[in-house]
PDB file of N, CA and C in Angstrom:
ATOM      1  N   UNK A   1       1.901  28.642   9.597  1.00  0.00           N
ATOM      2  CA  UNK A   1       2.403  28.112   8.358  1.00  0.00           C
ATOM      3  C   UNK A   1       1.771  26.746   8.104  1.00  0.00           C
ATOM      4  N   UNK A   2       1.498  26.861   7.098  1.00  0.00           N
ATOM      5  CA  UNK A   2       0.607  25.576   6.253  1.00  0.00           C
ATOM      6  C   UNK A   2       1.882  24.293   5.280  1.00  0.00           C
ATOM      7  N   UNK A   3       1.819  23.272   6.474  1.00  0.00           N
ATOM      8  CA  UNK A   3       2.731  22.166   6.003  1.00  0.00           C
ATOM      9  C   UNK A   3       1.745  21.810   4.714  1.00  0.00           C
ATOM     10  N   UNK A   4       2.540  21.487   3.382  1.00  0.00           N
ATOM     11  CA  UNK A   4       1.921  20.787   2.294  1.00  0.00           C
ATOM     12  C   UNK A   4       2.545  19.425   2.142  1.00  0.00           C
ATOM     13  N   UNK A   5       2.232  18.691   1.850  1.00  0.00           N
ATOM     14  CA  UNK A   5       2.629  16.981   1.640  1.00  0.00           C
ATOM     15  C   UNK A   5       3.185  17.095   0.157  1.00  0.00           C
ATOM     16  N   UNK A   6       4.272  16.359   0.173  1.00  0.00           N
ATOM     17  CA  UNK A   6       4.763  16.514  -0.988  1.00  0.00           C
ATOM     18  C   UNK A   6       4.777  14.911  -1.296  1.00  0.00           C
ATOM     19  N   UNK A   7       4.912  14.692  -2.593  1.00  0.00           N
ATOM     20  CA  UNK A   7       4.191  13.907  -3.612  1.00  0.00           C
ATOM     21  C   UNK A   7       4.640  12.370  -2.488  1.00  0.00           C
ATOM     22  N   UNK A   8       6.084  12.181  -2.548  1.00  0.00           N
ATOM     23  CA  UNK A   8       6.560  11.353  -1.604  1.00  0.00           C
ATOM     24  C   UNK A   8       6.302  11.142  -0.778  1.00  0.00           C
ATOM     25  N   UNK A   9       5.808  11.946   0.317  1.00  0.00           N
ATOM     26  CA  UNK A   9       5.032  11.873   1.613  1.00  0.00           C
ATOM     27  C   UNK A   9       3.598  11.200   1.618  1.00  0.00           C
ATOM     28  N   UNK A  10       2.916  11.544   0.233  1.00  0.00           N
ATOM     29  CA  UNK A  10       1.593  10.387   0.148  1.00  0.00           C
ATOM     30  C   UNK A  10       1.369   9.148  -0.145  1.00  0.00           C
ATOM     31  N   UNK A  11       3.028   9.171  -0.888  1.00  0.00           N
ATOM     32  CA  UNK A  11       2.970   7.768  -1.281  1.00  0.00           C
ATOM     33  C   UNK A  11       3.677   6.889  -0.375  1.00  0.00           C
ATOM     34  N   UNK A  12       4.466   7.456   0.852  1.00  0.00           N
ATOM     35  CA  UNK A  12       4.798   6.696   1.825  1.00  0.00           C
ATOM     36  C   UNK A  12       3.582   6.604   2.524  1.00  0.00           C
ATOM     37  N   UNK A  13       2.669   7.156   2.894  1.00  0.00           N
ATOM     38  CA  UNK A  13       1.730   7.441   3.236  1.00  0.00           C
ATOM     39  C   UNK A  13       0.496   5.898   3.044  1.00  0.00           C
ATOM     40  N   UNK A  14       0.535   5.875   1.454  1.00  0.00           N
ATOM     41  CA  UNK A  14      -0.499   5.226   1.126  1.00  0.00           C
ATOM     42  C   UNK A  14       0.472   4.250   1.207  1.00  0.00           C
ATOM     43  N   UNK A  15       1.391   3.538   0.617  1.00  0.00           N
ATOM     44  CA  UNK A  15       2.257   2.453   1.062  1.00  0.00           C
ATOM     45  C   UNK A  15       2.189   1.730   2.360  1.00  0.00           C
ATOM     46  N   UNK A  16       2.184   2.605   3.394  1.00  0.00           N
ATOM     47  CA  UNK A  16       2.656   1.980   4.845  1.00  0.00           C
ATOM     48  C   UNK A  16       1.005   1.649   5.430  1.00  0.00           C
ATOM     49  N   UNK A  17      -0.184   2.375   4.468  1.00  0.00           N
ATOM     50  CA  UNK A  17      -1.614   2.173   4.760  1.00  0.00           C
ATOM     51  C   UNK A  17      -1.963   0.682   4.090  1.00  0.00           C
ATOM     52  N   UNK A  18      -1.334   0.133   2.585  1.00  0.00           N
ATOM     53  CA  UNK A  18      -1.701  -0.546   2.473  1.00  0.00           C
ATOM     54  C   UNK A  18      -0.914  -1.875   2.831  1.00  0.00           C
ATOM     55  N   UNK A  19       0.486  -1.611   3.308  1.00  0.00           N
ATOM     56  CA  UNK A  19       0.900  -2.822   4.347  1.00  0.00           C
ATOM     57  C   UNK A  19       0.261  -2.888   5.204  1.00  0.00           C
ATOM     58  N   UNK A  20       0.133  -2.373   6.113  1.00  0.00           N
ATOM     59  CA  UNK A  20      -0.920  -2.571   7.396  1.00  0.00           C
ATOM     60  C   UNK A  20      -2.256  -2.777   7.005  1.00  0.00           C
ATOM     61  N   UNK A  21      -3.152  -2.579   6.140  1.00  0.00           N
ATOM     62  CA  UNK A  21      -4.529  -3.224   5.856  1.00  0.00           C
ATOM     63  C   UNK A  21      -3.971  -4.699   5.409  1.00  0.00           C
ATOM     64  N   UNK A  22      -2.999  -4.338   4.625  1.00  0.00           N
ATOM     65  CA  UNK A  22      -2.683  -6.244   4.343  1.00  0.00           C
ATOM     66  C   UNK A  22      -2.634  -7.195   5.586  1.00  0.00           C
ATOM     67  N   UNK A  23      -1.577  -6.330   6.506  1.00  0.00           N
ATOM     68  CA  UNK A  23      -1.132  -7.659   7.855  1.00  0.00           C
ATOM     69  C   UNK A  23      -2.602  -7.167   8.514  1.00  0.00           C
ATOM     70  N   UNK A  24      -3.495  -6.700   7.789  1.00  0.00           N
ATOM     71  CA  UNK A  24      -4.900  -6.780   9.269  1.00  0.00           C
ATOM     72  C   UNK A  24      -5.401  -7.567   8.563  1.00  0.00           C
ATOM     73  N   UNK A  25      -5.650  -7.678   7.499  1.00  0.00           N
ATOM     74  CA  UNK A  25      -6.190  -8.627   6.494  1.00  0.00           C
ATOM     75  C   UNK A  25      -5.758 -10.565   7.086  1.00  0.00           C
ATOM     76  N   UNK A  26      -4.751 -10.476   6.683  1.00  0.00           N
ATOM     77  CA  UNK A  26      -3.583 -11.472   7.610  1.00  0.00           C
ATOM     78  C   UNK A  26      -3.663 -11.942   8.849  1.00  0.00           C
ATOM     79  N   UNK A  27      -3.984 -10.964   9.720  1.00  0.00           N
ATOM     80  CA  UNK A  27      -4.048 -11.740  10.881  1.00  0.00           C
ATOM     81  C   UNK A  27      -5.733 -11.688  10.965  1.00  0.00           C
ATOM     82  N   UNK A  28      -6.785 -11.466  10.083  1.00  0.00           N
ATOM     83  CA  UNK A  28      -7.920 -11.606  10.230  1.00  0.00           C
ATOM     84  C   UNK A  28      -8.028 -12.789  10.327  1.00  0.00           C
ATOM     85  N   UNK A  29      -7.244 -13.538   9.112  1.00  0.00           N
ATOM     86  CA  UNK A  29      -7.607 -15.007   8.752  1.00  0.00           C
ATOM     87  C   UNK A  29      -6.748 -15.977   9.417  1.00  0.00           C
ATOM     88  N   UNK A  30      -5.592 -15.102  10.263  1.00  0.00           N
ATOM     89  CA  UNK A  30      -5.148 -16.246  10.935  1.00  0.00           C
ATOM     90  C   UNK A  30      -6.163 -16.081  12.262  1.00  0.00           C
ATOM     91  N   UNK A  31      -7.003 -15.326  12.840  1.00  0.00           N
ATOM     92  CA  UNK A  31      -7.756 -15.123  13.709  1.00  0.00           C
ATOM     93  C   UNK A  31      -8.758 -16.477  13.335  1.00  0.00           C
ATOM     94  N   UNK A  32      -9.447 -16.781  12.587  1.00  0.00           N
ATOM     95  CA  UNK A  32     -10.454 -17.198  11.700  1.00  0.00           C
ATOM     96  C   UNK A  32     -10.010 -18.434  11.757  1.00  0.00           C
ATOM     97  N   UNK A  33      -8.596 -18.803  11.206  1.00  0.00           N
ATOM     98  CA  UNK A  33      -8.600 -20.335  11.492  1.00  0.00           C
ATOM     99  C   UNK A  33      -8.401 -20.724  12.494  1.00  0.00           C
ATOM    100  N   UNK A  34      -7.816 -19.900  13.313  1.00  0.00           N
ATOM    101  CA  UNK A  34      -7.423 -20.561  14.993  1.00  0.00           C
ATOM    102  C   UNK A  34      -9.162 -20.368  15.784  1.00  0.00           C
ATOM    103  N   UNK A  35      -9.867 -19.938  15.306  1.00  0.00           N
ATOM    104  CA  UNK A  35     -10.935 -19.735  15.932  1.00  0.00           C
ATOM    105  C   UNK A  35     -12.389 -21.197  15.677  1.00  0.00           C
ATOM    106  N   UNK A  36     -12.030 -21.365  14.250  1.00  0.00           N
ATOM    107  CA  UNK A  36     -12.918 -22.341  14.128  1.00  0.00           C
ATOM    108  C   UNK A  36     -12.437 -23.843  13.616  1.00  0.00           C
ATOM    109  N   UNK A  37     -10.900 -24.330  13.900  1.00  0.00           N
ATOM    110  CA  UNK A  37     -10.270 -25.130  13.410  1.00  0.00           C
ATOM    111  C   UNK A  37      -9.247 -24.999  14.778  1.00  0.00           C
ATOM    112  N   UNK A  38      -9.351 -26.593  15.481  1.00  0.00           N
ATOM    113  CA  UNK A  38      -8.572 -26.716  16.257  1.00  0.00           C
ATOM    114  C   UNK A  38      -8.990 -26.301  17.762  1.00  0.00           C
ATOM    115  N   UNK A  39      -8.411 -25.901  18.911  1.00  0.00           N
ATOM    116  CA  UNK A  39      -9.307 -25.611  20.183  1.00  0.00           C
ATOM    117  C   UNK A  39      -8.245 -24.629  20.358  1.00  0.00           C
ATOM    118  N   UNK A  40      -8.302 -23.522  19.721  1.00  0.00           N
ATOM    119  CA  UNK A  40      -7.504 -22.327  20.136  1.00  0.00           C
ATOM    120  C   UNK A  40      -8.748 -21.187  19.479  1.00  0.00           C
ATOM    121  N   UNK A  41     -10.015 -21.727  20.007  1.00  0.00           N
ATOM    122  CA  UNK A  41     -10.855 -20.391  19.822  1.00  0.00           C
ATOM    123  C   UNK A  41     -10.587 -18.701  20.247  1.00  0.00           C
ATOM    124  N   UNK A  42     -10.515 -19.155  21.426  1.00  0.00           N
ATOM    125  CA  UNK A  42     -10.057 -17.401  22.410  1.00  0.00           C
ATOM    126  C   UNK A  42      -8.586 -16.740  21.602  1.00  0.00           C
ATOM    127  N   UNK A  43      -7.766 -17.715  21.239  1.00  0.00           N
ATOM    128  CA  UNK A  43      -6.746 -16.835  20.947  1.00  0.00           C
ATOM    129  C   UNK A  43      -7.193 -16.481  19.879  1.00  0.00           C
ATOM    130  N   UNK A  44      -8.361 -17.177  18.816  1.00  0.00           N
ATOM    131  CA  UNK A  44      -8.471 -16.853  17.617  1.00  0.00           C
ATOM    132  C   UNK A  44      -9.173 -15.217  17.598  1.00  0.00           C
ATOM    133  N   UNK A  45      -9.631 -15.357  18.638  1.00  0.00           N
ATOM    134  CA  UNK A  45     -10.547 -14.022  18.905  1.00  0.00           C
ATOM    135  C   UNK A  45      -9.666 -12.571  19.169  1.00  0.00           C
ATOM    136  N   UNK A  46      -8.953 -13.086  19.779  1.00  0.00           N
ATOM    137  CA  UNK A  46      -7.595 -12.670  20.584  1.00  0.00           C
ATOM    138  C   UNK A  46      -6.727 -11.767  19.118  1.00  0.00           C
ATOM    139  N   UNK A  47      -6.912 -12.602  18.429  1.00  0.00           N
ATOM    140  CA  UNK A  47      -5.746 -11.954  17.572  1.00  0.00           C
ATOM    141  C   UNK A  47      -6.890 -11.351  16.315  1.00  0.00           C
ATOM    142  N   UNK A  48      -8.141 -11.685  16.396  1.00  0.00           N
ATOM    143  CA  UNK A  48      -9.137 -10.974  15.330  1.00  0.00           C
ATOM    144  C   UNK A  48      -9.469  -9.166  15.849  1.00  0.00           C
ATOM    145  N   UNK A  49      -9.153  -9.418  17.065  1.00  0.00           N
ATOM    146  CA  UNK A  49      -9.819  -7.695  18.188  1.00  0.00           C
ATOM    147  C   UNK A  49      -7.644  -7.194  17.908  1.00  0.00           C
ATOM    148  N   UNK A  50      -6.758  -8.126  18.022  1.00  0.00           N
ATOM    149  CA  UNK A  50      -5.560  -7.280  17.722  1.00  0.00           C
ATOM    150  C   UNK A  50      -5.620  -6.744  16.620  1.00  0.00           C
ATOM    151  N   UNK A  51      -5.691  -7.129  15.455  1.00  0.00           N
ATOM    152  CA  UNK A  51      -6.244  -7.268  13.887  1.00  0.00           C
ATOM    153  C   UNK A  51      -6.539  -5.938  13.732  1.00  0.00           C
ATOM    154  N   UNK A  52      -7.149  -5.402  14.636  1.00  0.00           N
ATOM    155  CA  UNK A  52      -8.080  -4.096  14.423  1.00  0.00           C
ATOM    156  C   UNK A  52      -7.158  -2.725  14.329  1.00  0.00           C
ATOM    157  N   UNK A  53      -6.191  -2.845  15.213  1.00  0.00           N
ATOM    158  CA  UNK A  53      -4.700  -2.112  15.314  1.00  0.00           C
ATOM    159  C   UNK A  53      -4.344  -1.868  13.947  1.00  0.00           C
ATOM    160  N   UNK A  54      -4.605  -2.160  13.132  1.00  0.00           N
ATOM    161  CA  UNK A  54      -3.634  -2.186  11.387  1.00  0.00           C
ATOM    162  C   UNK A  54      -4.667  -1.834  10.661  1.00  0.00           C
ATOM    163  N   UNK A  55      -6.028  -1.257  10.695  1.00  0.00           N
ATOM    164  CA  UNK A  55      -6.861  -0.746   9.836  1.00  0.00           C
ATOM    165  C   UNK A  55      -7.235   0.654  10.187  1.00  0.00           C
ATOM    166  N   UNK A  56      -7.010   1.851   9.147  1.00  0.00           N
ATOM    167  CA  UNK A  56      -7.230   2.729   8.805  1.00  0.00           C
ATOM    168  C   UNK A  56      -8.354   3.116   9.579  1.00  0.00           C
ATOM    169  N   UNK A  57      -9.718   2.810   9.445  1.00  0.00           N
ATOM    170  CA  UNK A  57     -11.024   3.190  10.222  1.00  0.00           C
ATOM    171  C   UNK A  57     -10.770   2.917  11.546  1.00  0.00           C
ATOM    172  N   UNK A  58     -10.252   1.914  12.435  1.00  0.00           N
ATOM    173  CA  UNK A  58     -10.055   1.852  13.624  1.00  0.00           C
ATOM    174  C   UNK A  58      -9.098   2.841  14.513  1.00  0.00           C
ATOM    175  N   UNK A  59      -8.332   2.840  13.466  1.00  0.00           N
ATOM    176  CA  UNK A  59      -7.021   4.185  13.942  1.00  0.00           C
ATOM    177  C   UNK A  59      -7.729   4.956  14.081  1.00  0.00           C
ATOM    178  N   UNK A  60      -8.991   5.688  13.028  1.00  0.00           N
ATOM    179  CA  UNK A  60      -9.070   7.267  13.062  1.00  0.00           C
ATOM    180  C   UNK A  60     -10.396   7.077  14.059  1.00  0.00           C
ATOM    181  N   UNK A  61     -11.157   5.944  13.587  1.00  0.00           N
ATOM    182  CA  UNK A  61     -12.157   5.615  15.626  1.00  0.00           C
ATOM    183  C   UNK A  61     -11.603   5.714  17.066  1.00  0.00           C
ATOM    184  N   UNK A  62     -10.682   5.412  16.932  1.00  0.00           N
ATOM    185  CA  UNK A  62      -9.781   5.309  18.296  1.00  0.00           C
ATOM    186  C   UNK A  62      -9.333   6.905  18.388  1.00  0.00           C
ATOM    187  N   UNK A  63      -8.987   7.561  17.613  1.00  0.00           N
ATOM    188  CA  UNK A  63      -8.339   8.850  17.858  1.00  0.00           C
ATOM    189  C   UNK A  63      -9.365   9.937  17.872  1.00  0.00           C
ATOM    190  N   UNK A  64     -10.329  10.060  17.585  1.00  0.00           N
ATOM    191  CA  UNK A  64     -12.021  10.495  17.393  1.00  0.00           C
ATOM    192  C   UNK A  64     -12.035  10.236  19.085  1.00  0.00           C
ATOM    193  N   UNK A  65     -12.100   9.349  19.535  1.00  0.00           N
ATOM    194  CA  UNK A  65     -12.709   8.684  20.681  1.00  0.00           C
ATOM    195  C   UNK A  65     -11.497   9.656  22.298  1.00  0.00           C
ATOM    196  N   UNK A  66     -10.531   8.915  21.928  1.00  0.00           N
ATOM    197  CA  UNK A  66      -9.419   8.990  22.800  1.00  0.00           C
ATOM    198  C   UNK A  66      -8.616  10.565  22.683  1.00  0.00           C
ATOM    199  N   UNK A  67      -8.465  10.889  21.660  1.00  0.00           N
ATOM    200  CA  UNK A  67      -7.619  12.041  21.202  1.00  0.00           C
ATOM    201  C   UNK A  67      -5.726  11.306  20.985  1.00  0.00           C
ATOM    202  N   UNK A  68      -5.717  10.008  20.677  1.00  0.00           N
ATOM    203  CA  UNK A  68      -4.862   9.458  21.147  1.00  0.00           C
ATOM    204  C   UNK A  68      -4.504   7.915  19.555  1.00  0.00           C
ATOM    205  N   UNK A  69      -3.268   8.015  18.958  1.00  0.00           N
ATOM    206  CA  UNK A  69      -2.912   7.406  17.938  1.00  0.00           C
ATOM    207  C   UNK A  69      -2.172   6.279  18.231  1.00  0.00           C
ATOM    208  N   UNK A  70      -2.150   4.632  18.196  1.00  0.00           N
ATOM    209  CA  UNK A  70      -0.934   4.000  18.127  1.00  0.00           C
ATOM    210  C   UNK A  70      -0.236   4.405  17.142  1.00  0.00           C
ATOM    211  N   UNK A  71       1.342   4.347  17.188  1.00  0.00           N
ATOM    212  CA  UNK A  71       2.030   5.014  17.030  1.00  0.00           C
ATOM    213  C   UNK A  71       2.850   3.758  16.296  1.00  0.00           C
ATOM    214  N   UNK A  72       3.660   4.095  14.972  1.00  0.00           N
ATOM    215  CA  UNK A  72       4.228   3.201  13.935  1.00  0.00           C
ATOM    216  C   UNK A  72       4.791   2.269  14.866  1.00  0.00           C
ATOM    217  N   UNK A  73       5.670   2.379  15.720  1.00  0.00           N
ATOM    218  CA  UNK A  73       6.663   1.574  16.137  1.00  0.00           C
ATOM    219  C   UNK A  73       6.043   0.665  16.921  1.00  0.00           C
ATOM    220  N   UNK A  74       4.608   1.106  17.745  1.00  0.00           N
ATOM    221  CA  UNK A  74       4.698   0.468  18.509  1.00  0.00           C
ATOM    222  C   UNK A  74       3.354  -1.031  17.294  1.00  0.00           C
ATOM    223  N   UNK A  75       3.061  -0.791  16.875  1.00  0.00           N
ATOM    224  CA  UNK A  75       2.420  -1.219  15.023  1.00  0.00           C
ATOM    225  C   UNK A  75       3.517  -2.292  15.424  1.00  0.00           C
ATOM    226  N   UNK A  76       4.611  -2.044  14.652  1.00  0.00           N
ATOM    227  CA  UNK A  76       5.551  -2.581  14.199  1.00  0.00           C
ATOM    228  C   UNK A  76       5.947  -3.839  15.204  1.00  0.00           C
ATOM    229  N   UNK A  77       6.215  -3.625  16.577  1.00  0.00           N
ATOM    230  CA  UNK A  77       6.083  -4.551  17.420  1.00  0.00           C
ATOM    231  C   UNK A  77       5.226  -5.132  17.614  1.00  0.00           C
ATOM    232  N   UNK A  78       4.023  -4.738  17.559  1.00  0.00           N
ATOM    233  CA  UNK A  78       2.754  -5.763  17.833  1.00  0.00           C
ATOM    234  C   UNK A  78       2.921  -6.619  16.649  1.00  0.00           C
ATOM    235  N   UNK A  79       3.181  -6.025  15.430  1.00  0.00           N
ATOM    236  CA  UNK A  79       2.814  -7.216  14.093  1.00  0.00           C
ATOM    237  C   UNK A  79       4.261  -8.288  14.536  1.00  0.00           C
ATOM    238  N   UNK A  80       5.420  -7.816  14.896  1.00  0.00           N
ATOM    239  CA  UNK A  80       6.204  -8.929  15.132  1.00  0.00           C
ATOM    240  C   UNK A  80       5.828 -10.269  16.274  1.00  0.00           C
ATOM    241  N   UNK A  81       5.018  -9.571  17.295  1.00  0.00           N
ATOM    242  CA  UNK A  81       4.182 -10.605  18.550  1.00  0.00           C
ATOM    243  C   UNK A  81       3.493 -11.387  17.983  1.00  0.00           C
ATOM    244  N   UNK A  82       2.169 -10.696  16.907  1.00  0.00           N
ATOM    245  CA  UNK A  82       1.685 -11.587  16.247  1.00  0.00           C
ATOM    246  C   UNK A  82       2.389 -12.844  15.480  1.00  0.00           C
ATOM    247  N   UNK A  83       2.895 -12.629  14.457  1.00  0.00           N
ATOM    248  CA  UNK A  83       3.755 -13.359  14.010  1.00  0.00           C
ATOM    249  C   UNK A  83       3.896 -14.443  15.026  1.00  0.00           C
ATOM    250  N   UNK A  84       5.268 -13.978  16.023  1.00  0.00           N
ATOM    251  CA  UNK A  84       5.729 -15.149  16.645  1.00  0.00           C
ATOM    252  C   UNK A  84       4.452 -16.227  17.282  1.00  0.00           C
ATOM    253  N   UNK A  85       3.575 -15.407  17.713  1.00  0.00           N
ATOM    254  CA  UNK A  85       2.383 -16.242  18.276  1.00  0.00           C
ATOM    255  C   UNK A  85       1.619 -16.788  17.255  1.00  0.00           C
ATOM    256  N   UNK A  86       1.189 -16.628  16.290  1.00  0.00           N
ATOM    257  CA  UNK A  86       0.949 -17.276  15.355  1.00  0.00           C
ATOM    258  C   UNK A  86       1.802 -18.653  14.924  1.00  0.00           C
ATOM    259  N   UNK A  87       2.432 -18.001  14.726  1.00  0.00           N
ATOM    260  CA  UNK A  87       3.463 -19.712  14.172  1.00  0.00           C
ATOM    261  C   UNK A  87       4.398 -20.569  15.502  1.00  0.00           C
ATOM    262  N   UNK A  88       4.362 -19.895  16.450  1.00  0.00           N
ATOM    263  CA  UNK A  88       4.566 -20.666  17.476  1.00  0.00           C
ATOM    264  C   UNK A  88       3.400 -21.315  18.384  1.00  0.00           C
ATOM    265  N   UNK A  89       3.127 -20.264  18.787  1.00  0.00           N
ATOM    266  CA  UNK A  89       1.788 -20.880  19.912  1.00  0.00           C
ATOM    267  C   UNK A  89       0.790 -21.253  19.244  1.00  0.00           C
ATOM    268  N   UNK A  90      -0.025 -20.802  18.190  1.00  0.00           N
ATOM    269  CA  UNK A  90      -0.873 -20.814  17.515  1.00  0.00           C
ATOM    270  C   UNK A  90      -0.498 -21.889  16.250  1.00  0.00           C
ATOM    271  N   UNK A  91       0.437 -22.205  16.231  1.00  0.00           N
ATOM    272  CA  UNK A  91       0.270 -23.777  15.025  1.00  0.00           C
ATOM    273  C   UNK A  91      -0.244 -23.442  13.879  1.00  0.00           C
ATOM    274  N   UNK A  92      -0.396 -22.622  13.095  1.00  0.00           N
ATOM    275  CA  UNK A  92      -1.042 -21.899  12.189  1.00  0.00           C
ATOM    276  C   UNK A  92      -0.917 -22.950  10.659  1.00  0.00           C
ATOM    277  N   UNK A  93       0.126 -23.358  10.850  1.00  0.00           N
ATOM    278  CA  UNK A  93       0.432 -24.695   9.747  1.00  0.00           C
ATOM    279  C   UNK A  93      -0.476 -25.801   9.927  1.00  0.00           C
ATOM    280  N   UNK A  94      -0.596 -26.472  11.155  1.00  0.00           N
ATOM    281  CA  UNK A  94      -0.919 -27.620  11.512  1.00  0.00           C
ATOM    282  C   UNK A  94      -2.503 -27.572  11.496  1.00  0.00           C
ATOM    283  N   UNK A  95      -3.018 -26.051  11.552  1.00  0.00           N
ATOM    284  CA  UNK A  95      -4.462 -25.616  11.269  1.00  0.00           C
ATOM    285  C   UNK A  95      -4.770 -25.456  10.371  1.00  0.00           C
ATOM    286  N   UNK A  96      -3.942 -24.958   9.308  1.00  0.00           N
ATOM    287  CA  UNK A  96      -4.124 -24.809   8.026  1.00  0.00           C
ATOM    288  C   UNK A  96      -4.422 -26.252   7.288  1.00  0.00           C
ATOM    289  N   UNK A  97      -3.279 -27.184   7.696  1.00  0.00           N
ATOM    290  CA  UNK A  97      -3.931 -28.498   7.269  1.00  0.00           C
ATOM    291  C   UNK A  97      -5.293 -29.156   7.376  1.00  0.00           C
ATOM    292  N   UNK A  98      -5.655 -28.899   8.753  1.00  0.00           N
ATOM    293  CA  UNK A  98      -6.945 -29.230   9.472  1.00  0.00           C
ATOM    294  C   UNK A  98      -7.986 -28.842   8.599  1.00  0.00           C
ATOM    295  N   UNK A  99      -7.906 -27.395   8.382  1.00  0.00           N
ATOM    296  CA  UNK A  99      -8.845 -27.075   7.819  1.00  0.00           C
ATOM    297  C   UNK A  99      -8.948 -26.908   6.007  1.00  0.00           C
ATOM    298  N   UNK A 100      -8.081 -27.740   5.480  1.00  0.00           N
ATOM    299  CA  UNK A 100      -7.836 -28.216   4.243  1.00  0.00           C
ATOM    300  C   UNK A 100      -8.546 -29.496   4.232  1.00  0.00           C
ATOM    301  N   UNK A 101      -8.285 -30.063   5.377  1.00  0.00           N
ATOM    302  CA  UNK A 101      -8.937 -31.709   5.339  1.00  0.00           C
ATOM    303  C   UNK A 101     -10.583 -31.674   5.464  1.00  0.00           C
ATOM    304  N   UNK A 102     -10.672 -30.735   6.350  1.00  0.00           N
ATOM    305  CA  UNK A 102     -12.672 -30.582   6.352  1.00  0.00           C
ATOM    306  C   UNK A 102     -13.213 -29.959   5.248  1.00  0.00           C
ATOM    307  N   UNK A 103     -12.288 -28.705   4.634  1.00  0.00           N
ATOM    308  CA  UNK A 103     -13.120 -28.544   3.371  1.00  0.00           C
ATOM    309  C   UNK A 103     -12.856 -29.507   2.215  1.00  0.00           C
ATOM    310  N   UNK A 104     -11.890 -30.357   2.200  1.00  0.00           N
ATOM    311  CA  UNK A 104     -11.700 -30.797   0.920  1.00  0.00           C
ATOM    312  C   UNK A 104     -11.978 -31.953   0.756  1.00  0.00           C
TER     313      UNK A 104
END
């Protein structure tokens, strides 16, 4: 039997695709400022290779590769780690300033 997607199912679908390209988007650039603003290079790197977890092409590379999907929830926890490490460990404010003051 042939499951069909019904209209709702694509649009949760494309919804929950384009939150997660957003927070990869997101933590691209928090990757980016912690990387070249401030001396938290490695983590900046750190969280640009996590980054990769929340984009569409990497999911279906990884599952091509592995036979093997991260899985929503565990998504869902990593973007909350990020977060906290971002605005805790990572100073993401105090970089943001930094790097307001060199370009401007």
């Amino acid at each position: 039997m042939i499951h069909k997607p019904t209209p709702t199912t694509i649009q949760d679908t494309t919804l929950s695709q384009k939150l997660s390209i957003s927070f990869g988007i997101v933590t691209v650039a928090a990757g980016l400022i912690n990387t070249f603003w401030g001396n938290d290079s490695l983590f900046g790197i750190f969280l640009i290779l996590l980054s990769f977890a929340f984009f569409p092409f990497s999911t279906r590379i990884l599952f091509r590769m592995t036979g093997f999907a991260i899985p929503g929830v565990i998504k869902i926890v990593l973007a909350l780690f990020i977060v906290w490490v971002t605005l805790g460990v990572g100073e993401i404010f105090a970089k943001i300033g930094l790097m307001m003051k060199d370009l401007g």
